[in-house]
Protein backbone atom coordinates (compact mmCIF):
# COMPACT_ATOMS: atom_id res chain seq x y z
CA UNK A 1 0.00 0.00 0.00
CA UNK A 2 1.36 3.26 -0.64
CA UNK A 3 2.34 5.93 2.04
CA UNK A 4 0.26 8.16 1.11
CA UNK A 5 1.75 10.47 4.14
CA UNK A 6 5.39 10.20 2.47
CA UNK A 7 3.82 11.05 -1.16
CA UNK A 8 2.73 14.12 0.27
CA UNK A 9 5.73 15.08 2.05
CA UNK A 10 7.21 14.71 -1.00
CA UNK A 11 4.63 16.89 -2.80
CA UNK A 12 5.32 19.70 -0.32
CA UNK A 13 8.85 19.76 -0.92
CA UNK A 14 8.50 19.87 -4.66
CA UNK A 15 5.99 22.68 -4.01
CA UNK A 16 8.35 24.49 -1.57
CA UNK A 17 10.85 24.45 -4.24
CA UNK A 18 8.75 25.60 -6.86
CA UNK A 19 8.42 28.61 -4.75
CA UNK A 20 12.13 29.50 -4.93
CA UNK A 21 12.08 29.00 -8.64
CA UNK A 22 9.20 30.81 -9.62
CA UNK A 23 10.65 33.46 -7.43
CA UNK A 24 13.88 32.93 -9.50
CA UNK A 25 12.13 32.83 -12.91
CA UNK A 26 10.71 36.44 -12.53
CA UNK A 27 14.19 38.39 -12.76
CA UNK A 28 15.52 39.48 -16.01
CA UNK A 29 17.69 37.32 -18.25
CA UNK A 30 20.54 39.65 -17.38
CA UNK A 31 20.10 39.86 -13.54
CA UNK A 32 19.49 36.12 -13.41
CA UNK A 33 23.03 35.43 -15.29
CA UNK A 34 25.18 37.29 -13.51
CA UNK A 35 24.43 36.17 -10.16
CA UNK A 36 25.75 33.05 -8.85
CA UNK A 37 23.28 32.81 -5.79
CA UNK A 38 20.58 32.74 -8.50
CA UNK A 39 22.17 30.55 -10.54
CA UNK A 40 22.91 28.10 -7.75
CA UNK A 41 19.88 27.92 -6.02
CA UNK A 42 17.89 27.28 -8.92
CA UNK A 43 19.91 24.41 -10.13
CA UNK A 44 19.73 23.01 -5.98
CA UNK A 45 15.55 23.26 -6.42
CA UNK A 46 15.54 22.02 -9.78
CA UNK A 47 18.04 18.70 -9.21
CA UNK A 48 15.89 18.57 -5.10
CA UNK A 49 12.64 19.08 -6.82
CA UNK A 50 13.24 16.24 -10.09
CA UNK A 51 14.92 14.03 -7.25
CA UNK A 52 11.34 14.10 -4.95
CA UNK A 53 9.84 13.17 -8.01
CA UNK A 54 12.15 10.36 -8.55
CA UNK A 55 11.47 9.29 -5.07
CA UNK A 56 7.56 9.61 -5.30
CA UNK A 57 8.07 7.41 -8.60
CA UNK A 58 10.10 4.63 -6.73
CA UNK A 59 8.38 4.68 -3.71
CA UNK A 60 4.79 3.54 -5.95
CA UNK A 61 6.44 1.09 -7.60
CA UNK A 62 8.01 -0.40 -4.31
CA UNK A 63 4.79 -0.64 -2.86
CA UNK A 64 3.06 -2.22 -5.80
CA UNK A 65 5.47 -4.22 -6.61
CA UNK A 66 6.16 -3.20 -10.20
CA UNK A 67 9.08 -3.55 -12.32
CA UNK A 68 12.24 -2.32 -10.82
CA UNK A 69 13.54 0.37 -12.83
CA UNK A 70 17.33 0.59 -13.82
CA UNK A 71 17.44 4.17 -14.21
CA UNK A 72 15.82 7.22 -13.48
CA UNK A 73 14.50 7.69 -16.70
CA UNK A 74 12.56 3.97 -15.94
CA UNK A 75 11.38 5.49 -12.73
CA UNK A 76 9.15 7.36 -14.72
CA UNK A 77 8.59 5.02 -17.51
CA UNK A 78 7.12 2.45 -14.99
CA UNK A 79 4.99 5.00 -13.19
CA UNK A 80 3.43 5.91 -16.28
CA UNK A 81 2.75 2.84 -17.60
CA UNK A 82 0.61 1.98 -15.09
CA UNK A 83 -1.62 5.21 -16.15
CA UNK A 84 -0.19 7.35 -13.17
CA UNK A 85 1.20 10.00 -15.20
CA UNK A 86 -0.03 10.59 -18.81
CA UNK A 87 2.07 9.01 -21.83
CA UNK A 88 1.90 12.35 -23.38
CA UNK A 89 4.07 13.94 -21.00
CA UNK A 90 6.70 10.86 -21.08
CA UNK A 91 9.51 12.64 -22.97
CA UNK A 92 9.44 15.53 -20.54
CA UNK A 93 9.70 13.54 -17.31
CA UNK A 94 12.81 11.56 -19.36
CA UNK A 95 14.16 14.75 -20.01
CA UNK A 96 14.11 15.92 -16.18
CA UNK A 97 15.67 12.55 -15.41
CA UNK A 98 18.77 13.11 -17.69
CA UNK A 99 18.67 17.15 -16.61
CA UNK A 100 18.84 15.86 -13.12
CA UNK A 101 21.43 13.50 -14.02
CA UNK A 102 24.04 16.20 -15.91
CA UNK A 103 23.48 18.51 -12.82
CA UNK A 104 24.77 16.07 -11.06
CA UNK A 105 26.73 14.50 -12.44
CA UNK A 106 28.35 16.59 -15.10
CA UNK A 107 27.70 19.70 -13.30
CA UNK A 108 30.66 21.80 -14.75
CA UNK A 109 29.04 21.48 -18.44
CA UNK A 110 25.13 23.09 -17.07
CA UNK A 111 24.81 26.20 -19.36
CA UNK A 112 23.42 28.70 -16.91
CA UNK A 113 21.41 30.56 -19.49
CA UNK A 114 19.57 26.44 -19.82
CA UNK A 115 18.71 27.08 -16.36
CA UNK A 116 17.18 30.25 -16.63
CA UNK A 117 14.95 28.96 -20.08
CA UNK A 118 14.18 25.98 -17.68
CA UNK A 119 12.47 28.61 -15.23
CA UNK A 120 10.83 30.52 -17.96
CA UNK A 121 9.48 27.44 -19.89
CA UNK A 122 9.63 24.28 -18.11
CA UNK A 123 8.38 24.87 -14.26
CA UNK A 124 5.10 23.62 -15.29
CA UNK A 125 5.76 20.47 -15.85
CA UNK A 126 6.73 19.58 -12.39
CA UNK A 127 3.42 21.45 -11.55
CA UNK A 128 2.00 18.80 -13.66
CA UNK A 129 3.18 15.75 -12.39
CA UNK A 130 2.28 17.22 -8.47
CA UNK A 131 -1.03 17.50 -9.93
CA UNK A 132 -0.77 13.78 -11.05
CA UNK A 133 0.11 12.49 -8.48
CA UNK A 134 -1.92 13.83 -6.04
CA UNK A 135 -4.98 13.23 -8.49
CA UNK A 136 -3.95 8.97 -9.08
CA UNK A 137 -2.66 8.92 -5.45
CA UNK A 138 -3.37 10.30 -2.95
CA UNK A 139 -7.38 11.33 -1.37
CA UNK A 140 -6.58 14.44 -0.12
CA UNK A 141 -4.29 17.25 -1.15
C-alpha cells in the first residue's frame, strides 16, 4: 500500500521548491546570469525538486510491486505505464531525469542561461506531475 503520508511530504517539498524557482524565474535574463546565488539555487531546487519526483516514482512502484527500474529515466517510464502520469508527457519527465542526471553528475558542463529557459518554460511540468500524483494517489491534497 502506498504511504500516502510520504507522497505528500514529498509533494510539499516539490511545491516548496517551486516557490524559490518561480521566485527565481521572474528576474531578467541579465540579472538572473550574472548572479551566482541565483544561478545556484535554482539548479539546488531544480536537481531537489526532479529528485522528490524520482522518489515519489520509486516509492509507488516499491509498494506495488512493479518492475524495478534501472534508471531514473525507468522510474518514470514504470509510473506511467501503469496510467499514473499521462504518456503524453513521457519525454518531458525523461528529459528531467537526464537534466537531473548532468546537474549532477556533469555539473561543470550546465549552461546557466539552460537554467534560466528551464524557469521561464519548463516549471510547469513539475506542476504537472504534483497535480498527477496527487490526483492517481493520494485522497486528499
Amino acid at each position: 500500500m502506498i504511504d500516502e503520508s510520504r507522497i505528500l511530504h514529498k509533494l510539499q517539498a516539490i511545491t516548496e521548491s517551486l516557490s524559490k524557482l518561480e521566485e527565481l524565474a521572474s528576474m531578467d535574463r541579465d540579472s538572473f546570469l550574472n548572479d551566482f546565488r541565483s544561478i545556484d539555487s535554482a539548479k539546488y531546487n531544480l536537481q531537489t525538486s526532479i529528485e522528490a519526483m524520482i522518489d515519489i516514482c520509486n516509492h509507488i512502484i516499491a509498494r506495488r510491486r512493479l518492475r524495478v527500474p534501472a534508471t531514473n529515466v525507468q522510474s518514470f517510464e514504470v509510473v506511467t505505464e501503469i496510467g499514473l502520469l499521462p504518456a503524453d508527457a513521457l519525454p518531458v519527465y525523461r528529459s528531467m531525469a537526464r537534466f537531473r542526471n548532468r546537474i549532477v553528475h556533469l555539473y561543470d558542463e550546465v549552461d546557466d542561461s539552460q537554467i534560466h529557459d528551464i524557469l521561464q518554460d519548463r516549471l510547469g511540468d513539475i506542476r504537472a506531475f504534483v497535480q498527477s500524483i496527487i490526483k492517481t494517489c493520494c485522497s486528499s491534497p
